[in-house]
Protein backbone atom coordinates (compact mmCIF):
# COMPACT_ATOMS: atom_id res chain seq x y z
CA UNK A 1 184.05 166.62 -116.97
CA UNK A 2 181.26 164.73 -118.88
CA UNK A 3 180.44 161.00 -117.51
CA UNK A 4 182.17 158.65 -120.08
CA UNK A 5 180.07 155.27 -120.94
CA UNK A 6 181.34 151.75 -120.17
CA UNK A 7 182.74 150.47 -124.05
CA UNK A 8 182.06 147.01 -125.23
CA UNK A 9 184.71 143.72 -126.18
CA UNK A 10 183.48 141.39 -128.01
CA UNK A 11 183.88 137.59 -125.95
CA UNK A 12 182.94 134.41 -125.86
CA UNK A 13 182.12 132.32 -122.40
CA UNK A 14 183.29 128.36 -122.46
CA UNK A 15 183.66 125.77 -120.35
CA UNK A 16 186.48 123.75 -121.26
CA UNK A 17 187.27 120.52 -119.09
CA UNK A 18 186.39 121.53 -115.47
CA UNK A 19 187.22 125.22 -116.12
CA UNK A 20 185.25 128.18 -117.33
CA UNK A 21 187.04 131.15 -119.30
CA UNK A 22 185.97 134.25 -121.01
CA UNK A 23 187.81 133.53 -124.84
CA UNK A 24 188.62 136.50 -126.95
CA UNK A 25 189.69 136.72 -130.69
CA UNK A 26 192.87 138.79 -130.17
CA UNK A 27 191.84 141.05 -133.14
CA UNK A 28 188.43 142.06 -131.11
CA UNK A 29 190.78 143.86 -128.36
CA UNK A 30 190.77 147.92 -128.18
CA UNK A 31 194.14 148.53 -130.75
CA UNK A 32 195.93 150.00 -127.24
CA UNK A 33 195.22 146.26 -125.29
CA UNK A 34 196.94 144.78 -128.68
CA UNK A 35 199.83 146.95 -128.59
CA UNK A 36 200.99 147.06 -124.86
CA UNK A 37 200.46 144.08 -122.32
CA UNK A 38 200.20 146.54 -119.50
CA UNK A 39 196.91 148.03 -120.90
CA UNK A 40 196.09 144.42 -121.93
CA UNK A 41 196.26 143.35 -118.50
CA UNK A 42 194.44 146.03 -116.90
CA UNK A 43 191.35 145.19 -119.23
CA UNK A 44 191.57 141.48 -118.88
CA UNK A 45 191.18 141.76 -115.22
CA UNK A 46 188.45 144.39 -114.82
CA UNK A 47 186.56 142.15 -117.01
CA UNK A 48 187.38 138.86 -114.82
CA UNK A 49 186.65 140.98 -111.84
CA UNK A 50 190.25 141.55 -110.44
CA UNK A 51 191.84 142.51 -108.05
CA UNK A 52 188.82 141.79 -105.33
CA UNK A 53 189.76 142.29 -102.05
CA UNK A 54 186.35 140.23 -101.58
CA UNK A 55 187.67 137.37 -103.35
CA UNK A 56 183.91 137.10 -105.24
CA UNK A 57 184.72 138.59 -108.72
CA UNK A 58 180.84 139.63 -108.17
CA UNK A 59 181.43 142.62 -110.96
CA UNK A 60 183.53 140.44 -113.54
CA UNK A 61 182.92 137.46 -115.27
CA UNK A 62 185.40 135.52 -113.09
CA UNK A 63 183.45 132.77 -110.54
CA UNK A 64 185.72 133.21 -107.29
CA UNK A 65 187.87 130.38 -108.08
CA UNK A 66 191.49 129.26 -110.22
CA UNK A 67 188.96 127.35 -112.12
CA UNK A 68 186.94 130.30 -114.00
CA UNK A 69 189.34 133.13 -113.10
CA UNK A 70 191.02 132.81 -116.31
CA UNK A 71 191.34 135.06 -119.56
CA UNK A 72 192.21 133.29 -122.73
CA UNK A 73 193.12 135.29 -125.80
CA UNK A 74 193.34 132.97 -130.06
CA UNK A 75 194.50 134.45 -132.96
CA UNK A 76 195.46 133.30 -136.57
CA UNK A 77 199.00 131.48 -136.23
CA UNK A 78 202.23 133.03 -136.92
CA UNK A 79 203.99 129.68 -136.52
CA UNK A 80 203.81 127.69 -139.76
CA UNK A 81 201.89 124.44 -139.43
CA UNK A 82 199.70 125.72 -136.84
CA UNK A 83 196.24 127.28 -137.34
CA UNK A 84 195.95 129.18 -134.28
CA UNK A 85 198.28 131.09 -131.29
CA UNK A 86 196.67 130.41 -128.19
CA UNK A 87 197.57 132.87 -124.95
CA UNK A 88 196.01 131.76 -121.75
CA UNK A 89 196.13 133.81 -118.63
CA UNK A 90 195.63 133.27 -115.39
CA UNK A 91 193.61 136.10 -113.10
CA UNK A 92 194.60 136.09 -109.70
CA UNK A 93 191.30 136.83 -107.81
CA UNK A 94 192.86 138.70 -105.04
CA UNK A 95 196.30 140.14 -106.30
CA UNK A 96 197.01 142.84 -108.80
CA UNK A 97 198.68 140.61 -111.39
CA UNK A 98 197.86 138.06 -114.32
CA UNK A 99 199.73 134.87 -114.73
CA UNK A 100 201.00 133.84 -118.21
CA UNK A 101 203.64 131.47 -117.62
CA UNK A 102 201.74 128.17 -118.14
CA UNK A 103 198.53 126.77 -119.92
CA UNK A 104 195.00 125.39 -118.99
CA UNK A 105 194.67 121.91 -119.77
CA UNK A 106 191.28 121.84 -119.64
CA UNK A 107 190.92 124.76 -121.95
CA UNK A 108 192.53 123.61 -124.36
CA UNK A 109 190.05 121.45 -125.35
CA UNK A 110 187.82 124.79 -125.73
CA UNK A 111 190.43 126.64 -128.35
CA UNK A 112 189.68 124.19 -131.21
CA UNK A 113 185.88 124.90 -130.86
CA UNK A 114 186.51 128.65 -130.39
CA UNK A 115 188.91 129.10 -133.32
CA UNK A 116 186.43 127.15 -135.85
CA UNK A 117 183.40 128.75 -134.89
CA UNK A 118 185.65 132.33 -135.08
CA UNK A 119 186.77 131.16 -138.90
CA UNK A 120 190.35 130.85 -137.53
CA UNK A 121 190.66 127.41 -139.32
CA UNK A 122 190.87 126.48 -142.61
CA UNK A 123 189.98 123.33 -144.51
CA UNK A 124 186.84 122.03 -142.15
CA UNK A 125 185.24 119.34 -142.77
CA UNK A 126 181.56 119.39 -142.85
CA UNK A 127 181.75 116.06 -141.32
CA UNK A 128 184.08 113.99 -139.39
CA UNK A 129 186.63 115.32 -137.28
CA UNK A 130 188.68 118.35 -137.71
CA UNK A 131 192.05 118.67 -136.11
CA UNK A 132 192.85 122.08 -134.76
CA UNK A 133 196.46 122.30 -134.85
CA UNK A 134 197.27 125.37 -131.50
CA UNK A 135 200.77 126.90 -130.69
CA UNK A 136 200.01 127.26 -127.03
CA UNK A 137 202.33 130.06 -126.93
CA UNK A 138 202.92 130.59 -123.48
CA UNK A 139 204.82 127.77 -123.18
CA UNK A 140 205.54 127.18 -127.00
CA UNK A 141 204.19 123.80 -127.67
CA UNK A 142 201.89 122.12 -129.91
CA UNK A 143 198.41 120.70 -129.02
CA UNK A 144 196.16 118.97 -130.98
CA UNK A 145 192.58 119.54 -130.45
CA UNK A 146 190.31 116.89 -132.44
CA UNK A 147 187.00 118.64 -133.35
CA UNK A 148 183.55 116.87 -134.14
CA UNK A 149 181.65 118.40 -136.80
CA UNK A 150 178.37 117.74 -138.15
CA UNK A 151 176.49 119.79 -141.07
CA UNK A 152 179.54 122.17 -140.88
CA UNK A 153 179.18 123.17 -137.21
CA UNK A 154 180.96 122.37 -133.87
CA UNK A 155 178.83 119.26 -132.57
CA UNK A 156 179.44 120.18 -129.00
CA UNK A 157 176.14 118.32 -127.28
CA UNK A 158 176.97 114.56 -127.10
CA UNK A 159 177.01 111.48 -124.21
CA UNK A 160 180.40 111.74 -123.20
CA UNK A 161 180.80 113.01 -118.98
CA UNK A 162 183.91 114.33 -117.36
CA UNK A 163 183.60 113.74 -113.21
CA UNK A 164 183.26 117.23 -111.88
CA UNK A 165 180.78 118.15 -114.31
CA UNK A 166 177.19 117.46 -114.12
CA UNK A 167 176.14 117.23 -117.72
CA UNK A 168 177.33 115.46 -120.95
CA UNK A 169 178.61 117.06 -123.87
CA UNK A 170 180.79 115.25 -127.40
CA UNK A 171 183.98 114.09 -126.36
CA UNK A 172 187.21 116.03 -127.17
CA UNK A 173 190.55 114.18 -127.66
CA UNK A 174 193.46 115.82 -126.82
CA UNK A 175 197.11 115.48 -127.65
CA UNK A 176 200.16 117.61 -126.23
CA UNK A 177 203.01 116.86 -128.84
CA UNK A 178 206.23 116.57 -127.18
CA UNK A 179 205.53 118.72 -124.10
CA UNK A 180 208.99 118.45 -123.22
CA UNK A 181 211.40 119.28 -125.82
CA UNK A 182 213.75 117.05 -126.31
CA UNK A 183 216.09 119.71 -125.78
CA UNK A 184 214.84 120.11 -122.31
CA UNK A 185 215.27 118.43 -119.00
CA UNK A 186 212.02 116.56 -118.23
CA UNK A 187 213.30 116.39 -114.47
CA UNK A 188 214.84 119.58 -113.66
CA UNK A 189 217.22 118.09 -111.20
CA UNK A 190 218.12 114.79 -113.02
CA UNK A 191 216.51 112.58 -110.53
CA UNK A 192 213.52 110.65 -110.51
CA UNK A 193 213.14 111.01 -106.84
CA UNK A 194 214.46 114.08 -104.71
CA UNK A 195 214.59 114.68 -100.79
CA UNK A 196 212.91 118.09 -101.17
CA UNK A 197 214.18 120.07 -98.28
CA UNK A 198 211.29 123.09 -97.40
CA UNK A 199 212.84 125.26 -94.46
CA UNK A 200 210.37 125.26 -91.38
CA UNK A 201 208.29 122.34 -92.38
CA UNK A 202 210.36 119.54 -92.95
CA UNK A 203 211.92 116.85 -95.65
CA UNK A 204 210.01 114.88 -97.99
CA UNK A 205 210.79 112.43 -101.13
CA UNK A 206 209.21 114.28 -104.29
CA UNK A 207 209.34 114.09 -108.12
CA UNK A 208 209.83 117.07 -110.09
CA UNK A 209 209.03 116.62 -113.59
CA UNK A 210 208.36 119.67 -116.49
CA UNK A 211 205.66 117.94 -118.44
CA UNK A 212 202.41 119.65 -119.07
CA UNK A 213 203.01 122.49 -116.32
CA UNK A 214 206.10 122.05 -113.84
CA UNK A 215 204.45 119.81 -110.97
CA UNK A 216 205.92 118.60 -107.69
CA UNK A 217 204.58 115.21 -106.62
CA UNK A 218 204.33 114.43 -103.03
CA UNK A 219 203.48 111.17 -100.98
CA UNK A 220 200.15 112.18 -99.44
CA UNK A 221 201.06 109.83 -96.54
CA UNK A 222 204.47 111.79 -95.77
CA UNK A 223 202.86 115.35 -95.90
CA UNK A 224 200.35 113.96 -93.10
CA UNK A 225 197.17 113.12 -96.11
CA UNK A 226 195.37 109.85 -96.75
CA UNK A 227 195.18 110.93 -100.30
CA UNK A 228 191.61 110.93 -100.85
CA UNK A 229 190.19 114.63 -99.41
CA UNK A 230 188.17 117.02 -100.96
CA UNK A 231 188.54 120.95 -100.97
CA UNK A 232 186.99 121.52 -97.78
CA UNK A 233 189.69 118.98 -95.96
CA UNK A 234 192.28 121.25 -97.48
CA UNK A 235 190.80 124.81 -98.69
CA UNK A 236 189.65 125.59 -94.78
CA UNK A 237 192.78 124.69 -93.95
CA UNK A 238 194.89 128.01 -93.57
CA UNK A 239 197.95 126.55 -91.77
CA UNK A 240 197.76 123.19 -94.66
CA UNK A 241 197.79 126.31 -97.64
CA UNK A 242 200.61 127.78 -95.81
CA UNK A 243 203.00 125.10 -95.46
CA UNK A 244 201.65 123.81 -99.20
CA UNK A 245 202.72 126.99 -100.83
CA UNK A 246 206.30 126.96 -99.09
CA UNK A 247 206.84 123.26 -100.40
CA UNK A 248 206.03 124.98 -103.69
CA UNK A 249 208.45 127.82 -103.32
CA UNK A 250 211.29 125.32 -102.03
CA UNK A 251 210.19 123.02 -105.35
CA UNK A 252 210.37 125.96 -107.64
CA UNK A 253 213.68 126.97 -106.37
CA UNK A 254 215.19 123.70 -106.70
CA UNK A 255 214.07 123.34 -110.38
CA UNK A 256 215.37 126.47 -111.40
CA UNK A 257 212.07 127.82 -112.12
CA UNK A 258 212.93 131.22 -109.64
CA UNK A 259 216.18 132.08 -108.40
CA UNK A 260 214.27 134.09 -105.22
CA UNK A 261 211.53 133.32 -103.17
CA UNK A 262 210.30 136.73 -103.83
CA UNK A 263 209.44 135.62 -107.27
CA UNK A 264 207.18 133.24 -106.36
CA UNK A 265 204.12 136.00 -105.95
CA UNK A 266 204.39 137.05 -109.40
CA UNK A 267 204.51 132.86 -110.55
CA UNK A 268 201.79 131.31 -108.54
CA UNK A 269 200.28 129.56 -111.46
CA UNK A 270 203.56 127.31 -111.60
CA UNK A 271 204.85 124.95 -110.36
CA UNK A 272 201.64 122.81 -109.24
CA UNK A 273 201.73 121.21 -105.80
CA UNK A 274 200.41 117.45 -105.89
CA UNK A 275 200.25 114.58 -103.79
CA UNK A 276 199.79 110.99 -104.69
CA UNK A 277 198.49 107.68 -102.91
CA UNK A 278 197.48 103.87 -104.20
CA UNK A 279 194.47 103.57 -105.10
CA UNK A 280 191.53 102.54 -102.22
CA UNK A 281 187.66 103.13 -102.13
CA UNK A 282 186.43 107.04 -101.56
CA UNK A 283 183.54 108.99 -101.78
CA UNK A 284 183.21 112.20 -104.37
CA UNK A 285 182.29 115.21 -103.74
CA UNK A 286 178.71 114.77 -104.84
CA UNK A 287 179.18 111.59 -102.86
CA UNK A 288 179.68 109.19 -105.51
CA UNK A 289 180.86 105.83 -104.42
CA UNK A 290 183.95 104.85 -106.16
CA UNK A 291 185.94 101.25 -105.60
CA UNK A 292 189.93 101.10 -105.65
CA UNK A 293 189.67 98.57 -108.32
CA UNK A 294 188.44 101.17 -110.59
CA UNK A 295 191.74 103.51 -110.49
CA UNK A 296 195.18 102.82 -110.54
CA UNK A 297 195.93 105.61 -107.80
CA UNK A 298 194.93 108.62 -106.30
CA UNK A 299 196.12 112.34 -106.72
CA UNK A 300 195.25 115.80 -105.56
CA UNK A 301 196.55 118.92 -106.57
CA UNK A 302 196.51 122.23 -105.87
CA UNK A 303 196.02 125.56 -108.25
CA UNK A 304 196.62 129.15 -107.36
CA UNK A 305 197.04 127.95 -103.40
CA UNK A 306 193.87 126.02 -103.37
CA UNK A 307 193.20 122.40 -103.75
CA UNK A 308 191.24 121.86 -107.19
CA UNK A 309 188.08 120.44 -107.53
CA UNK A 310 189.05 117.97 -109.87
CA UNK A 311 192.67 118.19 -111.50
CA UNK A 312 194.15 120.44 -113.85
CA UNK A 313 194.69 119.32 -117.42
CA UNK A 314 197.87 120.22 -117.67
CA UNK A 315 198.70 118.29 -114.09
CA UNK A 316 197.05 115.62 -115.99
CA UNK A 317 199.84 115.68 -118.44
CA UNK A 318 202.59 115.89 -115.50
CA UNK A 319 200.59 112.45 -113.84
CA UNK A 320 200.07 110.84 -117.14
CA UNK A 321 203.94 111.21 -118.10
CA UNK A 322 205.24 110.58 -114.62
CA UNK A 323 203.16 107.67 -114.28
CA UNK A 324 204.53 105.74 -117.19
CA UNK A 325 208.19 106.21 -116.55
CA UNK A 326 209.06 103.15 -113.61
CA UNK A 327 210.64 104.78 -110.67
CA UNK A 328 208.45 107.72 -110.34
CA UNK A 329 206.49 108.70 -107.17
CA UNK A 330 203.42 108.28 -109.06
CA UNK A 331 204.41 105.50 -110.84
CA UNK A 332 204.78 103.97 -107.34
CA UNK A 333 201.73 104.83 -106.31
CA UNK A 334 199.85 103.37 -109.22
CA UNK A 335 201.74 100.45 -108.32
CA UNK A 336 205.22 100.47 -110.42
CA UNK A 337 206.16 99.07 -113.60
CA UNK A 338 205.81 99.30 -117.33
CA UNK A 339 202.21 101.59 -118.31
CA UNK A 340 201.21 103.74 -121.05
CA UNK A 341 197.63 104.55 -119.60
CA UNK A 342 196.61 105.13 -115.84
CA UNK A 343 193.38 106.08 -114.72
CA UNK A 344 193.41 108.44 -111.31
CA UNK A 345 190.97 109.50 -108.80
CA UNK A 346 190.53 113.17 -108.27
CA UNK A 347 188.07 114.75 -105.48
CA UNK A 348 185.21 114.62 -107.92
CA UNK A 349 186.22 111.33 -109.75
CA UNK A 350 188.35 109.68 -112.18
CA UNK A 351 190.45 110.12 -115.10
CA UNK A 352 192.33 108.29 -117.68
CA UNK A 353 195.58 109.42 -118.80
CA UNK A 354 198.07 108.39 -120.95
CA UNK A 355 201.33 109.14 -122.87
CA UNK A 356 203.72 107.89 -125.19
CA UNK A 357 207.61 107.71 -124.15
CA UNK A 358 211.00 106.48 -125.19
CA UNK A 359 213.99 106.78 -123.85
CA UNK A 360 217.40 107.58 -126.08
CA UNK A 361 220.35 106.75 -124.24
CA UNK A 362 219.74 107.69 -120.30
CA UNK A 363 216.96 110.63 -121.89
CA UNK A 364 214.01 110.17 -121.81
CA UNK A 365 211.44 111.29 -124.34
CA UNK A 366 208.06 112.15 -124.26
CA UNK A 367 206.41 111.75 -127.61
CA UNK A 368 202.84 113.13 -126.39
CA UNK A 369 200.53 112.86 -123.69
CA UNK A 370 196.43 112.41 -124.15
CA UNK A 371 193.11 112.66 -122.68
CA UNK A 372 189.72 113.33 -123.75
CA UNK A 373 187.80 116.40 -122.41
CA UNK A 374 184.50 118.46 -123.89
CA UNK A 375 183.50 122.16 -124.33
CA UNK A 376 180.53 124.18 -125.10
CA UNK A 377 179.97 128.17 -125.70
CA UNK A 378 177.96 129.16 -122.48
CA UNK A 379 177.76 132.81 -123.88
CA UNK A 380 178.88 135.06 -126.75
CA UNK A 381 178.00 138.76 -127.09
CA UNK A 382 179.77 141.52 -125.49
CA UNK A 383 181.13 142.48 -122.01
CA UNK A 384 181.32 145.71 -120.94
CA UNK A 385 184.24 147.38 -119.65
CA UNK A 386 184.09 150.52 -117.66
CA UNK A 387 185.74 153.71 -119.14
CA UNK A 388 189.48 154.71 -118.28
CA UNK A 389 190.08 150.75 -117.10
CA UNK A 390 193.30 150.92 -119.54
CA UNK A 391 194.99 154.28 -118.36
């Protein structure tokens, strides 16, 4: 049998937010990765670098963290007012299995500079701001992704800096239109507060809410936390990860996102564990001084069983929505009342939030949630894939 050479995909390497993602133009897949999801699987995580039993992803463009193990796949839109379908997966590092029941937040803001600079949008401006309408179609929503452009290209180098990342880049503003249907329960359970019961570990008050990804909210204070740690506090932890990911099992049960516990291995990307405190002095993980006047509260949250480095844009959703509807665990945290903005501190700074919401009779409705973010192509070429990774 003759030695068969590795074949080539074209991709594209972004950051997007605080996350890092290898993008693909869906029509650049082998035909066979287009046609069934099981091949498309298999070649989405031998290019990441998964499974690793090493947990490094050293032969795979994944970085050994939920953060840049992720696999994110645009196309021209089949959903009319939309100019592109955007499929985001989540590698599991570790695990034989890819995640695509949610959406990255952060990469969002990376799919309107991707699908211009693939000619996946029509009607550009060569200056001003273009607005990228995306089906995220994972969760079948609409986000829109406002675009600078200069000359006729993506002006991604600019002043603007996200905590968590070390240089600036032009801002990106962000807006998830209606990312809960109206149709749909934002709190799964009807409640703005529930006594989550977790078997083994013990009661707590926590707030269940749909928006952006299904989160579970958490007093930091009742779950033993001050509410202002950083990954090693938690990620070093194994007994903490343990007991984090069956509060996430009991949360998914009770909002009807798995009807066995079992299912949970398959769904780790949702629902997101969080846990919220008012708002007091810390230090950042690249030991940044930062005063409680400067935030309205505090959360952490955890992705794929480890606590994040910063927060996850779609959790940033969840805390932006939660926060502005009075009664909330959040909104208690950030200390109650009317808000349509909050600004939280995260283990490598701050972020501001914010989202628009009525309420129709005892429903409420969330019109759309914001935040700014930045991208930038890191690399765009070709990865190579070794032969036979599909069959």
């Amino acid at each position: 049998m003759s030695y068969k050479k590795q074949f080539t995909v074209k991709a594209t390497y972004m950051r997007g937010g605080t996350s890092k993602g290898t993008f693909f133009n869906i029509v650049d897949l082998p035909k066979e990765a287009q046609k069934d999801t099981v091949k498309r699987d298999k070649l989405l995580q031998r290019i990441i670098g998964s499974p690793d039993i090493y947990k490094k992803q050293m032969d795979g463009m994944g970085g050994a963290s939920s953060s840049t193990s992720k696999a994110i796949l645009v196309g021209k839109s089949e959903v009319k007012n939309h100019d592109v379908d955007y499929y985001f997966g989540q590698v599991s590092i570790d695990k034989d299995f890819m995640d695509w029941s949610g959406n990255c937040g952060n990469l969002s803001s990376a799919v309107g500079p991707f699908a211009i600079t693939e000619g996946l949008v029509e009607n550009i401006p060569d200056n001003g701001i273009c607005c990228v309408r995306i089906w995220q179609a994972n969760i079948k929503k609409t986000i829109l992704c406002y675009v600078k452009m200069e000359d006729g290209i993506v002006k991604e180098m600019g002043d603007y800096f996200i905590d968590g990342i070390t240089f600036s880049a032009e801002e990106i503003q962000l807006e998830f239109v209606e990312p809960v249907d109206p149709s749909e329960e934002l709190f799964p359970t009807g409640n703005l507060i529930d006594d989550l019961e977790v078997e083994g570990v013990g009661t707590f008050k926590a707030t269940m809410i749909t928006a952006g990804i299904p989160t579970i909210f958490l007093n930091a204070h009742e779950i033993g936390y001050k509410g202002i740690e950083l990954q090693g506090d938690i990620n070093s932890d194994k007994q903490a990860l343990e007991r984090f990911e069956k509060i996430r099992i009991a949360g998914a049960l009770k909002m009807g996102l798995i009807q066995d516990p079992k299912e949970a291995i398959k769904k780790q990307h949702t629902p997101k564990v969080a846990f919220v405190s008012p708002a007091q002095d810390f230090i950042t993980s690249s030991s940044k001084e930062i005063q409680a006047q400067e935030m309205d509260l505090h959360v952490r949250a955890l992705s794929m069983q480890q606590l994040h480095h910063a927060m996850m844009g779609t959790a940033s959703v969840a805390i932006g929505v939660a926060a502005c509807i009075q009664g909330t665990l959040v909104n208690i945290a950030s200390g109650g009342g009317e808000k349509d903005t909050v600004t939280f501190g995260h283990p490598s700074g701050t972020i501001k939030v914010g989202a628009k919401i009525k309420k129709v009779k005892d429903k409420f409705i969330v019109e759309k949630a914001s935040m700014s973010r930045s991208a930038r192509i890191i690399m765009s070429g070709f990865v190579h894939v070794p032969a036979g990774t599909m069959d």
